[in-house]
Protein backbone atom coordinates (compact mmCIF):
# COMPACT_ATOMS: atom_id res chain seq x y z
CA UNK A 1 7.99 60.93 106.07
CA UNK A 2 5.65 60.00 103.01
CA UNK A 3 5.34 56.16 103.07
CA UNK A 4 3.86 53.96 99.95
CA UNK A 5 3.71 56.66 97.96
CA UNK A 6 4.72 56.93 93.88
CA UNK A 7 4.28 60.75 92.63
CA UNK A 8 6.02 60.98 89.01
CA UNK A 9 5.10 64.66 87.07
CA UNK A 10 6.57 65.44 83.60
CA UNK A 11 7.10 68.58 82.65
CA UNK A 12 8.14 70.06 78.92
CA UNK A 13 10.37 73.20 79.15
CA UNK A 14 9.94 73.96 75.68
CA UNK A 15 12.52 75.76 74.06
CA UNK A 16 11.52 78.80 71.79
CA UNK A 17 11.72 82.84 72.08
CA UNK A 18 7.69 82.69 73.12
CA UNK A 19 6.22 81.49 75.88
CA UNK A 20 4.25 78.11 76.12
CA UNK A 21 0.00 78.63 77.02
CA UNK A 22 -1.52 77.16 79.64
CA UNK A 23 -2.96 74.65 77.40
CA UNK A 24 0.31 72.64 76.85
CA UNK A 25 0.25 68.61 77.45
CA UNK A 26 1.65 67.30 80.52
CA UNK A 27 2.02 63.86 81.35
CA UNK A 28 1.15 63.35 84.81
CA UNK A 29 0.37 60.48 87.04
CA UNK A 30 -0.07 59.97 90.44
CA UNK A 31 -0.59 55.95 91.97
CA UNK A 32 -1.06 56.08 95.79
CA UNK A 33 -1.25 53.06 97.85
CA UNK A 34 -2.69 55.04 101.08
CA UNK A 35 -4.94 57.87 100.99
CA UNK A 36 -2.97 60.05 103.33
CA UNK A 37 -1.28 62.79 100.85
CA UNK A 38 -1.46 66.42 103.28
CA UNK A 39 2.06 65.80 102.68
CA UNK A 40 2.14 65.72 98.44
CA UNK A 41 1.26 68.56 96.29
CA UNK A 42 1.72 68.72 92.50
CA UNK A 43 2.99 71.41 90.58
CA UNK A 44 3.63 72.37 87.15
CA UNK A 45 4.74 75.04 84.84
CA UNK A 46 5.05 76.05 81.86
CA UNK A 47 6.14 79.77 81.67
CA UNK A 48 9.79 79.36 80.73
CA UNK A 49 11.40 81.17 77.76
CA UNK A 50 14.29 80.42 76.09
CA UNK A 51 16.75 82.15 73.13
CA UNK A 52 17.84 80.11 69.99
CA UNK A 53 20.08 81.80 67.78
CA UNK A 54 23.03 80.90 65.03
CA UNK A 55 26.67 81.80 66.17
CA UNK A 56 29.79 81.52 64.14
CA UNK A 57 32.55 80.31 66.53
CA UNK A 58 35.72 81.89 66.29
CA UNK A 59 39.10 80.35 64.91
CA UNK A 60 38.83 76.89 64.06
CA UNK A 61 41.96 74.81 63.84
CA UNK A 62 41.88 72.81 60.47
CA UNK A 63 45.71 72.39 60.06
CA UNK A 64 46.89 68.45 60.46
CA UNK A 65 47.54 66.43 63.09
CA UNK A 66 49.27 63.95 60.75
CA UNK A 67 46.75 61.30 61.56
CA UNK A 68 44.17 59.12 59.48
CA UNK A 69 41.30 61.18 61.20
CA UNK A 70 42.97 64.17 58.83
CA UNK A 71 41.10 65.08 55.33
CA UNK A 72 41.91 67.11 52.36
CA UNK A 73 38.64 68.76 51.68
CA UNK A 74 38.38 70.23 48.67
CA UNK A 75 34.77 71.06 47.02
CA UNK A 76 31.80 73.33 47.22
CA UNK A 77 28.02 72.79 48.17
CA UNK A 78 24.98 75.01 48.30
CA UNK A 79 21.74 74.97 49.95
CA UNK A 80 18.81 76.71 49.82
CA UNK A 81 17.99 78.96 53.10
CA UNK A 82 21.79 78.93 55.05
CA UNK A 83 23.51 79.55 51.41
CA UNK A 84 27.14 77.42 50.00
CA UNK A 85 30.07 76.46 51.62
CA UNK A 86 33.66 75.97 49.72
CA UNK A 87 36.93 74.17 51.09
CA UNK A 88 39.82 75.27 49.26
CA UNK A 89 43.07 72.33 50.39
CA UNK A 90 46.67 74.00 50.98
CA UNK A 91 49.17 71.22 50.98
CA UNK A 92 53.03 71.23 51.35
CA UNK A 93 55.42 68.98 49.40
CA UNK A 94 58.78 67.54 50.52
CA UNK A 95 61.40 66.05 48.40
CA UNK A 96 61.90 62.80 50.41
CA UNK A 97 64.79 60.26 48.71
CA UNK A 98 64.82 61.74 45.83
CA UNK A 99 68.12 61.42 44.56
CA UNK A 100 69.42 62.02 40.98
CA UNK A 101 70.14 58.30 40.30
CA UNK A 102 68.55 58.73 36.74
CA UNK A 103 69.65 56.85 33.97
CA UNK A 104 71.82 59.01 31.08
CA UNK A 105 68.43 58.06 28.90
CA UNK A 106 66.25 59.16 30.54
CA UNK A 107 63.27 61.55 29.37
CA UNK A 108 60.22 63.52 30.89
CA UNK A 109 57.29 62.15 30.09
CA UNK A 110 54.73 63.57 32.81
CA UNK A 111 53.52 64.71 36.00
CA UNK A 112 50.68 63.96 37.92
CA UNK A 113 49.09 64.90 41.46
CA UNK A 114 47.67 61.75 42.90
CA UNK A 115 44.90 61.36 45.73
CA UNK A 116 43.41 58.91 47.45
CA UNK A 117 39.93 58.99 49.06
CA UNK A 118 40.06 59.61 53.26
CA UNK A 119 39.16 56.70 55.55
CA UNK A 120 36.20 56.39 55.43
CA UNK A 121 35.28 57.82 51.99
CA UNK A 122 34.29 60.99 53.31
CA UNK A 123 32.15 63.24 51.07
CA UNK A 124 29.08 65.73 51.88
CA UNK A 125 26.63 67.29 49.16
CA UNK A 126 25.39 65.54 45.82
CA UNK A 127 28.37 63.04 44.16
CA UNK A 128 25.71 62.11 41.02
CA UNK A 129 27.37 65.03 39.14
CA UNK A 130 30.79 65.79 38.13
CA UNK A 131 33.18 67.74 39.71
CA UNK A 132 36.12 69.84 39.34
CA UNK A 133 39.61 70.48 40.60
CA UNK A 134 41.91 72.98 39.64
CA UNK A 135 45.40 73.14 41.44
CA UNK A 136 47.97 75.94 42.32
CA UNK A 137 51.37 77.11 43.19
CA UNK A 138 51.16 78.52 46.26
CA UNK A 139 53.02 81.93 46.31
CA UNK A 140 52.90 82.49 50.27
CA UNK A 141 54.71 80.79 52.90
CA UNK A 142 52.20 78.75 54.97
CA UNK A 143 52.44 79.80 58.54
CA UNK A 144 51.17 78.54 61.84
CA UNK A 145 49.54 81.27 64.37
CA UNK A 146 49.24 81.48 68.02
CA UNK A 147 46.70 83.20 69.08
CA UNK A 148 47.69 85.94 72.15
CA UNK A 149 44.47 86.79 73.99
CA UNK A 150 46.63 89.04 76.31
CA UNK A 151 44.78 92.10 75.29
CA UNK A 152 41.37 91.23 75.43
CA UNK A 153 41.57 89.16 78.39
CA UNK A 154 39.24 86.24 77.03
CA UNK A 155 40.20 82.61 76.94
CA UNK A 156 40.79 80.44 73.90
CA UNK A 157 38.25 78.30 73.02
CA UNK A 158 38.67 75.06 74.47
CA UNK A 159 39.12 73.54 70.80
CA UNK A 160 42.39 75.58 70.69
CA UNK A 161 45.54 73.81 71.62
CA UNK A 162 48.52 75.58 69.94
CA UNK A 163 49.81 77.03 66.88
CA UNK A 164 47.34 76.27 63.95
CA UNK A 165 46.67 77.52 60.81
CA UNK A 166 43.07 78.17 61.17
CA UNK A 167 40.38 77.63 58.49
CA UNK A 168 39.16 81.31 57.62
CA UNK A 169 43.14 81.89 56.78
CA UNK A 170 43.94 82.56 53.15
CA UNK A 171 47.43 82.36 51.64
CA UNK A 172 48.09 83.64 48.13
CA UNK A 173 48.32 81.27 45.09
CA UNK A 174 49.59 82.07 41.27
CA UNK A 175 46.46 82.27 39.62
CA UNK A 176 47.55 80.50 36.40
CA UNK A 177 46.43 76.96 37.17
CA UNK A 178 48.76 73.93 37.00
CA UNK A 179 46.44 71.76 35.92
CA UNK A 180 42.39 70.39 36.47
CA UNK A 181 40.69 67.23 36.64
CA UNK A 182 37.08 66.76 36.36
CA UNK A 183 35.22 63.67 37.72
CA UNK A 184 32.87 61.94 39.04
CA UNK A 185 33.52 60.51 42.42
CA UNK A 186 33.27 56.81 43.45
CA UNK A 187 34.04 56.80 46.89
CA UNK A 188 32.94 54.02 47.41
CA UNK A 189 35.40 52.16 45.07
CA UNK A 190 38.29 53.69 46.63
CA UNK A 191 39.40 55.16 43.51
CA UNK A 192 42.22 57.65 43.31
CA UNK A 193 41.87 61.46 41.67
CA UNK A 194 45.00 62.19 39.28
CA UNK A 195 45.57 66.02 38.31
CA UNK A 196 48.09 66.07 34.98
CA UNK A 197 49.90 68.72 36.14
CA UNK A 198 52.22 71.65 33.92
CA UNK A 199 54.45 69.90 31.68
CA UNK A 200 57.08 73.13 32.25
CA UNK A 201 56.54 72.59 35.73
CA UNK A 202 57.56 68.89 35.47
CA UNK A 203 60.21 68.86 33.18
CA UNK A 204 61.74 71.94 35.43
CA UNK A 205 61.77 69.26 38.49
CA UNK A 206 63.21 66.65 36.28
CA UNK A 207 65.88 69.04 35.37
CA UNK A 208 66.60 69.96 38.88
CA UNK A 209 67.02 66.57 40.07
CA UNK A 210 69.38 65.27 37.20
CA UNK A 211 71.42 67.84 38.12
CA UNK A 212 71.65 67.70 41.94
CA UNK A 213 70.02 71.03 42.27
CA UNK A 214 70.28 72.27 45.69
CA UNK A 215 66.51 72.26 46.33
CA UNK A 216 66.97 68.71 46.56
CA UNK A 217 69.19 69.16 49.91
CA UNK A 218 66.66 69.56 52.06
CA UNK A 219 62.83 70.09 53.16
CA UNK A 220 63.77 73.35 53.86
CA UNK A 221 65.61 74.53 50.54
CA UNK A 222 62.66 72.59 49.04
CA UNK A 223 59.92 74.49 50.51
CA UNK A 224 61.48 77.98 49.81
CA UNK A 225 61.47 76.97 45.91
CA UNK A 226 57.90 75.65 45.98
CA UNK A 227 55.65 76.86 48.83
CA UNK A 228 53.18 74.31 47.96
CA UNK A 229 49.97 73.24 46.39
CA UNK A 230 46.60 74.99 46.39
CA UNK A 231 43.90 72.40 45.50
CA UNK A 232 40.43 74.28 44.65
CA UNK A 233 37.23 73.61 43.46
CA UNK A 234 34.99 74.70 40.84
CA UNK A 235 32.15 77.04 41.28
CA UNK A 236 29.84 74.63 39.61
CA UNK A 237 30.67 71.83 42.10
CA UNK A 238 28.25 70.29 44.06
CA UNK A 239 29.80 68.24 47.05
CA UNK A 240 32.70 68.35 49.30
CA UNK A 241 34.88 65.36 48.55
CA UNK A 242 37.25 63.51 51.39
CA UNK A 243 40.91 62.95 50.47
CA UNK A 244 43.55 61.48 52.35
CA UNK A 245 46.10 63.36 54.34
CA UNK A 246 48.72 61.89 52.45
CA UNK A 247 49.43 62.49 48.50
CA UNK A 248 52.26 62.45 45.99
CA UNK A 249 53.37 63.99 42.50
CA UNK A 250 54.90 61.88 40.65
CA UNK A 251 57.65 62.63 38.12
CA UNK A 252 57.79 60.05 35.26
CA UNK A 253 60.16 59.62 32.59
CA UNK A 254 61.60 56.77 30.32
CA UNK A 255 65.06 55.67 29.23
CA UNK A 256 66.36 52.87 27.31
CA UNK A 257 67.19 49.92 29.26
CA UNK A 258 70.33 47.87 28.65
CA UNK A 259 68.73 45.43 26.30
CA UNK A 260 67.66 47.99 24.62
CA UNK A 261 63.65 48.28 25.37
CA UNK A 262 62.03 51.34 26.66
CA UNK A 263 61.63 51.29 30.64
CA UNK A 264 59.70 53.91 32.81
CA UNK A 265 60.84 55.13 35.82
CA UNK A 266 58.93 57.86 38.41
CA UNK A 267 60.57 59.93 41.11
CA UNK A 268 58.07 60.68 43.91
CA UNK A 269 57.21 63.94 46.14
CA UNK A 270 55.34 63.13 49.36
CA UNK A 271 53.32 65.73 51.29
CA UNK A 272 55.33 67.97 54.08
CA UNK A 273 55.04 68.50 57.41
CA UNK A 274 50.98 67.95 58.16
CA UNK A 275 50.46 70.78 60.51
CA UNK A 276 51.21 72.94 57.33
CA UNK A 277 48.63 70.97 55.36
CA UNK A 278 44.95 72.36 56.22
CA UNK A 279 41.65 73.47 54.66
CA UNK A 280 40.51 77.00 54.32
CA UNK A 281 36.45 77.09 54.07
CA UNK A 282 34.48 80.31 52.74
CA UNK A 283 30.74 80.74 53.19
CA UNK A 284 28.87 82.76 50.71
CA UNK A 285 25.44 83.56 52.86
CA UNK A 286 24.56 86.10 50.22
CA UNK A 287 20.57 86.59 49.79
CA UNK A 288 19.80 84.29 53.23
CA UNK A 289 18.53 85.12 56.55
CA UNK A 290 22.40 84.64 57.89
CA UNK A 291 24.08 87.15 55.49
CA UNK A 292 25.02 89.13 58.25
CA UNK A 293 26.57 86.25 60.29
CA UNK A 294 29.96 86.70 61.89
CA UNK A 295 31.81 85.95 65.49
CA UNK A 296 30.67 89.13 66.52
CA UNK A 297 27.13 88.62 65.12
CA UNK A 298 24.72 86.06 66.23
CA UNK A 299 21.37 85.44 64.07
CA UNK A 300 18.35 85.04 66.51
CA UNK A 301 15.95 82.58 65.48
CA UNK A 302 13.08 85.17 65.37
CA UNK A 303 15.16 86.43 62.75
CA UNK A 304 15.68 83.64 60.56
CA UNK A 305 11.87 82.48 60.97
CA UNK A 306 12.93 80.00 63.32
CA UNK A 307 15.60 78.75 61.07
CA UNK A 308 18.92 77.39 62.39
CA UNK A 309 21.64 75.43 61.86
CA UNK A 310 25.02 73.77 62.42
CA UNK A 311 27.83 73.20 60.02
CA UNK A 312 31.57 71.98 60.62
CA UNK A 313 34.69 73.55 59.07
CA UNK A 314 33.61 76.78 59.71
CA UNK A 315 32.67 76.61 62.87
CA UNK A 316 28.56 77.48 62.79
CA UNK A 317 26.93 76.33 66.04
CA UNK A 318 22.94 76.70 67.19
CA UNK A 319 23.16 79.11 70.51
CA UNK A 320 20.68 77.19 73.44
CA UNK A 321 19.89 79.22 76.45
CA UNK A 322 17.57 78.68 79.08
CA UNK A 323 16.86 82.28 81.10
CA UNK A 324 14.47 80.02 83.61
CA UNK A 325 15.93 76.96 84.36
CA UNK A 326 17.79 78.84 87.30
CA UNK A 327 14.62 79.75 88.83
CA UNK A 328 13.10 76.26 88.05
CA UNK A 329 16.16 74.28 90.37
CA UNK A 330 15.45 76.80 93.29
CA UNK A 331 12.08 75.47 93.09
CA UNK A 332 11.76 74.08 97.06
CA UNK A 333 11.22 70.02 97.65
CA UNK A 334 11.60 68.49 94.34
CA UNK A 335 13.74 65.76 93.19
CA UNK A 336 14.62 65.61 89.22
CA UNK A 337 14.62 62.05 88.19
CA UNK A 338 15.34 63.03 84.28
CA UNK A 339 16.24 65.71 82.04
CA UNK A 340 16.40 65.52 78.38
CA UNK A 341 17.63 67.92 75.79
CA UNK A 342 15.58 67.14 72.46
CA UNK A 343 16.54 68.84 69.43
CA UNK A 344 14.35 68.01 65.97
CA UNK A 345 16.50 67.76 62.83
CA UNK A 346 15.10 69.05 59.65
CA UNK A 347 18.12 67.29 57.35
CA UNK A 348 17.42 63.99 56.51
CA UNK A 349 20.08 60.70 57.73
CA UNK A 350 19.77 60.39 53.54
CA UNK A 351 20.41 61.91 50.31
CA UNK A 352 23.31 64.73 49.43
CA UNK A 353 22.93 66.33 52.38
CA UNK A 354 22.19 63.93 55.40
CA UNK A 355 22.50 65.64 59.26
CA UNK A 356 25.09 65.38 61.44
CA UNK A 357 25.80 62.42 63.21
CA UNK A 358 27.68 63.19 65.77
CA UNK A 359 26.51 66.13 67.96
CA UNK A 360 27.79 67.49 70.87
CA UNK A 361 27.18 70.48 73.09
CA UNK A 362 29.78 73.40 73.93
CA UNK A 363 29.38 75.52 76.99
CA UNK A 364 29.82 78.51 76.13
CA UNK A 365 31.07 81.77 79.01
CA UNK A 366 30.64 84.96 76.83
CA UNK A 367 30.09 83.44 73.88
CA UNK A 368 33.53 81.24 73.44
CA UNK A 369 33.12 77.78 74.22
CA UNK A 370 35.38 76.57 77.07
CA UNK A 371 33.98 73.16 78.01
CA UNK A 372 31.14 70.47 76.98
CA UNK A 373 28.50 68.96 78.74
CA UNK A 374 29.52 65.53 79.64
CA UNK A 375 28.12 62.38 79.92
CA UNK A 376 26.49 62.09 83.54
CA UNK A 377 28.84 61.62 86.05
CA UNK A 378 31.77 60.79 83.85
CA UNK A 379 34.31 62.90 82.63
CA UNK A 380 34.09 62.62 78.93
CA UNK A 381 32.50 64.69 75.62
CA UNK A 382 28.53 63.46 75.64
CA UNK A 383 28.02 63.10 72.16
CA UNK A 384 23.91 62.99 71.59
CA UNK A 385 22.18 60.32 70.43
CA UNK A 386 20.89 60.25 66.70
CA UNK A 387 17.22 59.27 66.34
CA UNK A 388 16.22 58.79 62.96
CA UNK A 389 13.35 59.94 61.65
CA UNK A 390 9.94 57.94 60.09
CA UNK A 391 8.49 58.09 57.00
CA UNK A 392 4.97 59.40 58.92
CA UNK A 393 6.36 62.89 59.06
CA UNK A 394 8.14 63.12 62.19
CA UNK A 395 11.68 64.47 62.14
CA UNK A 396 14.77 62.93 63.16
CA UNK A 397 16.27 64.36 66.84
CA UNK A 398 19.16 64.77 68.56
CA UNK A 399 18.82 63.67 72.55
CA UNK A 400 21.20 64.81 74.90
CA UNK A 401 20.91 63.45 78.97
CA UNK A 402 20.90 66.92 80.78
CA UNK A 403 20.40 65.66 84.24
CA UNK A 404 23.82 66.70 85.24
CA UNK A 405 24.15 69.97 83.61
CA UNK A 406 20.61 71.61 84.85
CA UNK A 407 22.34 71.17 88.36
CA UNK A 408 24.90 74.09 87.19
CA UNK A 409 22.20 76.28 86.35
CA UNK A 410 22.16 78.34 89.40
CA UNK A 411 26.63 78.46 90.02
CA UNK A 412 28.25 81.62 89.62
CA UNK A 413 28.97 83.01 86.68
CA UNK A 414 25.74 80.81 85.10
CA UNK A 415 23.89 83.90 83.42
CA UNK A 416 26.82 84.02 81.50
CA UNK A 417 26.99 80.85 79.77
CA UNK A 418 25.03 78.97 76.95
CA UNK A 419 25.06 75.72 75.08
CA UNK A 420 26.61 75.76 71.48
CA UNK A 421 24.97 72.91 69.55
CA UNK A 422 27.94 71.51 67.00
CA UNK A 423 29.74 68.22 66.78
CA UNK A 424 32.32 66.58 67.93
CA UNK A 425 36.00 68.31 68.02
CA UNK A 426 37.09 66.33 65.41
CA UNK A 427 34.64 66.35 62.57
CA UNK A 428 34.56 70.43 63.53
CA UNK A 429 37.76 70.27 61.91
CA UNK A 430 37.94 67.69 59.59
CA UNK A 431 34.39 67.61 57.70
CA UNK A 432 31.22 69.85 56.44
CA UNK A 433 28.64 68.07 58.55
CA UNK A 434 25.66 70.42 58.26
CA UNK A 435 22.82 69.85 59.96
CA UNK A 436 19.07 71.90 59.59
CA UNK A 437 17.02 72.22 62.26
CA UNK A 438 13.50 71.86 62.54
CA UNK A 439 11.17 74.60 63.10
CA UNK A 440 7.27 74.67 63.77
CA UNK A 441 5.37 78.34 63.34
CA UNK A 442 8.87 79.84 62.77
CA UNK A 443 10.06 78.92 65.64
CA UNK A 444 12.93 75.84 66.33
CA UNK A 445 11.31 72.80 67.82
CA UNK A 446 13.51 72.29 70.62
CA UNK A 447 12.80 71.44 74.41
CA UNK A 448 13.73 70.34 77.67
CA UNK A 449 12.01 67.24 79.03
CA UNK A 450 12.22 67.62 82.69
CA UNK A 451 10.90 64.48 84.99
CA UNK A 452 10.71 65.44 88.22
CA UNK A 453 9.09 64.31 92.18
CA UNK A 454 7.69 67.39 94.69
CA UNK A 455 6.91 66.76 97.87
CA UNK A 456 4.81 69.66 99.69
C-alpha cells in the first residue's frame, strides 16, 4: 500500500488524423510526503490517433409536434467554405368555425397570410437586409412516412419516433405564386409578417362560404380542395427567420351595417393538424470541400483541410473517433480522475452567424446514432458546455465531461461506434444552428484531456 503519497499526471489525447511528437506539453506534478516511491512510476503518452470527419445523418423528423418549441422556418443563408442552406415551410389549413353567417352586404375586400415570430424570436444568418417570401398552393397531399428498416436490418436512429414527414421530403406546389412579401425583420419587436395573398383565390373562399359549400363540412373535405400552403424564400435572402407554429388567413370583407355605415368583418383559417406542418431544408454545397456530402458519404477532415462542421435541419454532424482510447483503458494500475472532450469553435457567439449553443454528442453503431453520451452517472442528454471565446485570439469551445463514456471504450461492439457532434434533439429539428469548427495546420483542434493516477 502507497501511504502519503499525491501522484496527479495529465495527459492530452489530442484529436487529429496525425499523430502528436514527442515534444507535446504535459502537465505533470508529483508532491511526495515520504521518499519511499519503488512502488510509483509515471507514464505518459502521446501516440494516439484519431479520425474527424463531416457526416450527414439520415432522416430527420421536422414535421410538428404541435408545441411552442415548433418553428416555421422559412429563409436561406450562405457561407463561405460549407456553402447555403434553404428552409422551404409546408403548412396545412383547416376551416375551423367558419360558418356562412355573412351579412346579405357583404363584399370581398382581401386576403392575407399572417405570421407571428416563434418564441423566442428565432432567426439565424444576417437580418440587416431585406428579405423575401413568396407563398404556394400546394398541389400534393402531405403525407407522413414510417420508415421500415426490415430489409436492411439497421435500427432507426434514436431521433426517430414514428411517422414523420422528414426534412429532405419535397411535395409539389403550383408554381404561380399566391402572393410575396418582402421585409425586413424585427424580431425583436415581435412584429407579425402579412403575405396579401390572390385576390381570385380570396374572393373564391368568400364565395364558397356564403354559399355553404361543402368544403366547409369538414377538415377533411377542406384539405382535399386546398392541400395547403408552401411558404418559400427568395434566392437573394440572407437569414433563416423563426415563425410560429400557428398562423391564419384571413378573409375580409365589408357590408353595410344597419345604421347604415360601412362595417368590416374577417372570417379566419387556422393551421391543420401540426404533424402535417414541417420544414423541408436543401443544401447547395456546390464549389466546397463537402460537395460530395451525403448519408452514404462522409467528408474526412484531411479532406476538407481540417474543416468541419455542424448544422441543424439537415442533420450535418462532426464524426469523433478515438482508434486508441481502447488500448489506453487496458493500460494496467491507473485510476482516471478526469476526462474532458474539448472541441474549439471557429463561429463566433456574435454576428449573423453565431455557433451553436447547445451541443450534444450522438453515439453512433455503424454510422446511425442510437444513443448520447450522458451526463456522468445520470441518465439524461449531456448537453456541453459553451465557453465563449476572448478577444486575444482564442476560440470559443465546446466541453463535454467524458469520464463516463471512455469506460465503454473497450465493450463489445466498441470498434463500431463513434461520437456525432450535433445539438440537442430539438433544435436538430426545429432550427439552422451551424456551428464551424476550428482548425490549426488543417487539421480540427480537438482533444481529449485525460487526468489520470498510475501506480507501478
Amino acid at each position: 500500500m502507497i501511504k502519503n503519497i499525491r501522484l496527479t499526471s495529465i495527459i492530452t489525447l489530442g484529436l487529429s488524423v496525425a499523430l502528436f511528437f514527442a515534444s507535446c506539453d504535459k502537465d505533470m506534478s508529483i508532491s511526495l510526503k515520504n521518499e519511499s516511491i519503488d512502488n510509483l512510476n509515471l507514464t505518459s503518452t502521446d501516440t494516439l490517433s484519431t479520425v474527424v470527419s463531416t457526416v450527414l445523418m439520415p432522416n430527420i423528423p421536422t414535421s410538428g409536434a404541435g408545441d411552442t418549441t415548433t418553428r416555421i422556418l422559412v429563409g436561406k443563408v450562405s457561407q463561405g467554405p460549407i456553402g447555403s442552406l434553404s428552409s422551404n415551410a409546408y403548412i396545412r389549413l383547416m376551416p375551423g368555425n367558419v360558418s356562412n353567417d355573412l351579412p346579405t352586404s357583404a363584399k370581398y375586400d382581401s386576403i392575407t397570410l399572417v405570421m407571428r415570430p416563434s418564441t423566442g424570436a428565432y432567426t439565424h444568418g444576417d437580418t440587416t437586409k431585406t428579405q423575401t417570401i413568396v407563398a404556394h398552393r400546394v398541389t400534393q397531399t402531405l403525407e407522413q412516412t414510417t420508415l421500415n428498416n426490415t430489409m436492411t436490418g439497421l435500427p432507426n436512429p434514436i431521433y426517430i419516433s414514428g411517422a414523420a414527414i422528414f426534412g429532405h421530403q419535397k411535395f409539389a406546389y403550383d408554381a404561380t405564386p399566391l402572393g410575396s412579401v418582402t421585409f425586413l425583420p424585427h424580431m425583436n419587436r415581435r412584429d407579425s409578417v402579412s403575405i396579401r395573398l390572390s385576390d381570385a383565390w380570396g374572393t373564391e373562399l368568400f364565395n364558397k362560404i356564403r354559399t355553404a359549400d361543402y368544403v366547409f363540412n369538414s377538415t377533411a373535405n377542406f384539405q382535399e380542395y386546398f392541400k395547403g400552403l408552401a411558404l418559400v424564400p427568395a434566392a437573394s435572402n440572407t437569414a433563416i427567420v423563426g415563425f410560429h407554429n400557428l398562423v391564419s388567413v384571413r378573409i375580409h370583407y365589408s357590408y353595410v351595417g344597419t345604421d347604415g355605415f360601412k362595417k368590416r368583418g374577417v372570417k379566419t383559417l387556422q393551421t391543420g393538424d401540426s404533424r402535417f406542418q414541417y420544414n423541408n431544408f436543401q443544401a447547395d454545397r456546390t464549389g466546397t470541400a463537402f460537395e460530395t456530402l451525403s448519408t452514404t458519404k462522409e467528408i474526412k477532415s484531411d479532406a476538407s483541410q481540417g474543416v468541419s462542421f455542424i448544422q441543424a435541419g439537415n442533420g450535418v454532424a462532426t464524426k469523433i473517433t478515438i482508434p486508441g482510447l481502447a488500448e489506453f483503458m487496458q493500460t494496467q494500475d491507473i485510476a482516471i480522475n478526469k476526462a474532458e472532450l474539448v472541441v474549439e469553435v471557429a463561429s463566433k457567439e456574435v454576428g449573423s452567424f453565431v455557433a451553436a449553443p447547445k451541443p450534444v454528442l450522438w453515439i453512433a453503431t455503424d454510422n446511425i446514432p442510437t444513443s448520447f453520451v450522458t451526463t456522468p452517472f445520470a441518465n439524461t442528454i449531456q448537453e456541453g458546455a459553451y465557453i465563449i471565446g476572448n478577444n486575444t485570439g482564442r476560440n470559443g469551445r465546446y466541453v463535454f465531461n467524458m469520464i463516463q463514456y471512455i469506460r465503454s471504450a473497450n465493450d463489445e461492439n466498441a470498434k463500431s461506434k463513434s461520437l456525432f457532434l450535433s445539438v440537442t434533439p430539438n433544435e436538430l429539428f426545429n432550427s439552422a444552428n451551424t456551428s464551424i469548427l476550428a482548425t490549426e495546420n488543417n487539421k480540427p483542434k480537438i482533444k481529449l484531456n485525460i487526468v489520470y493516477t498510475k501506480f507501478k
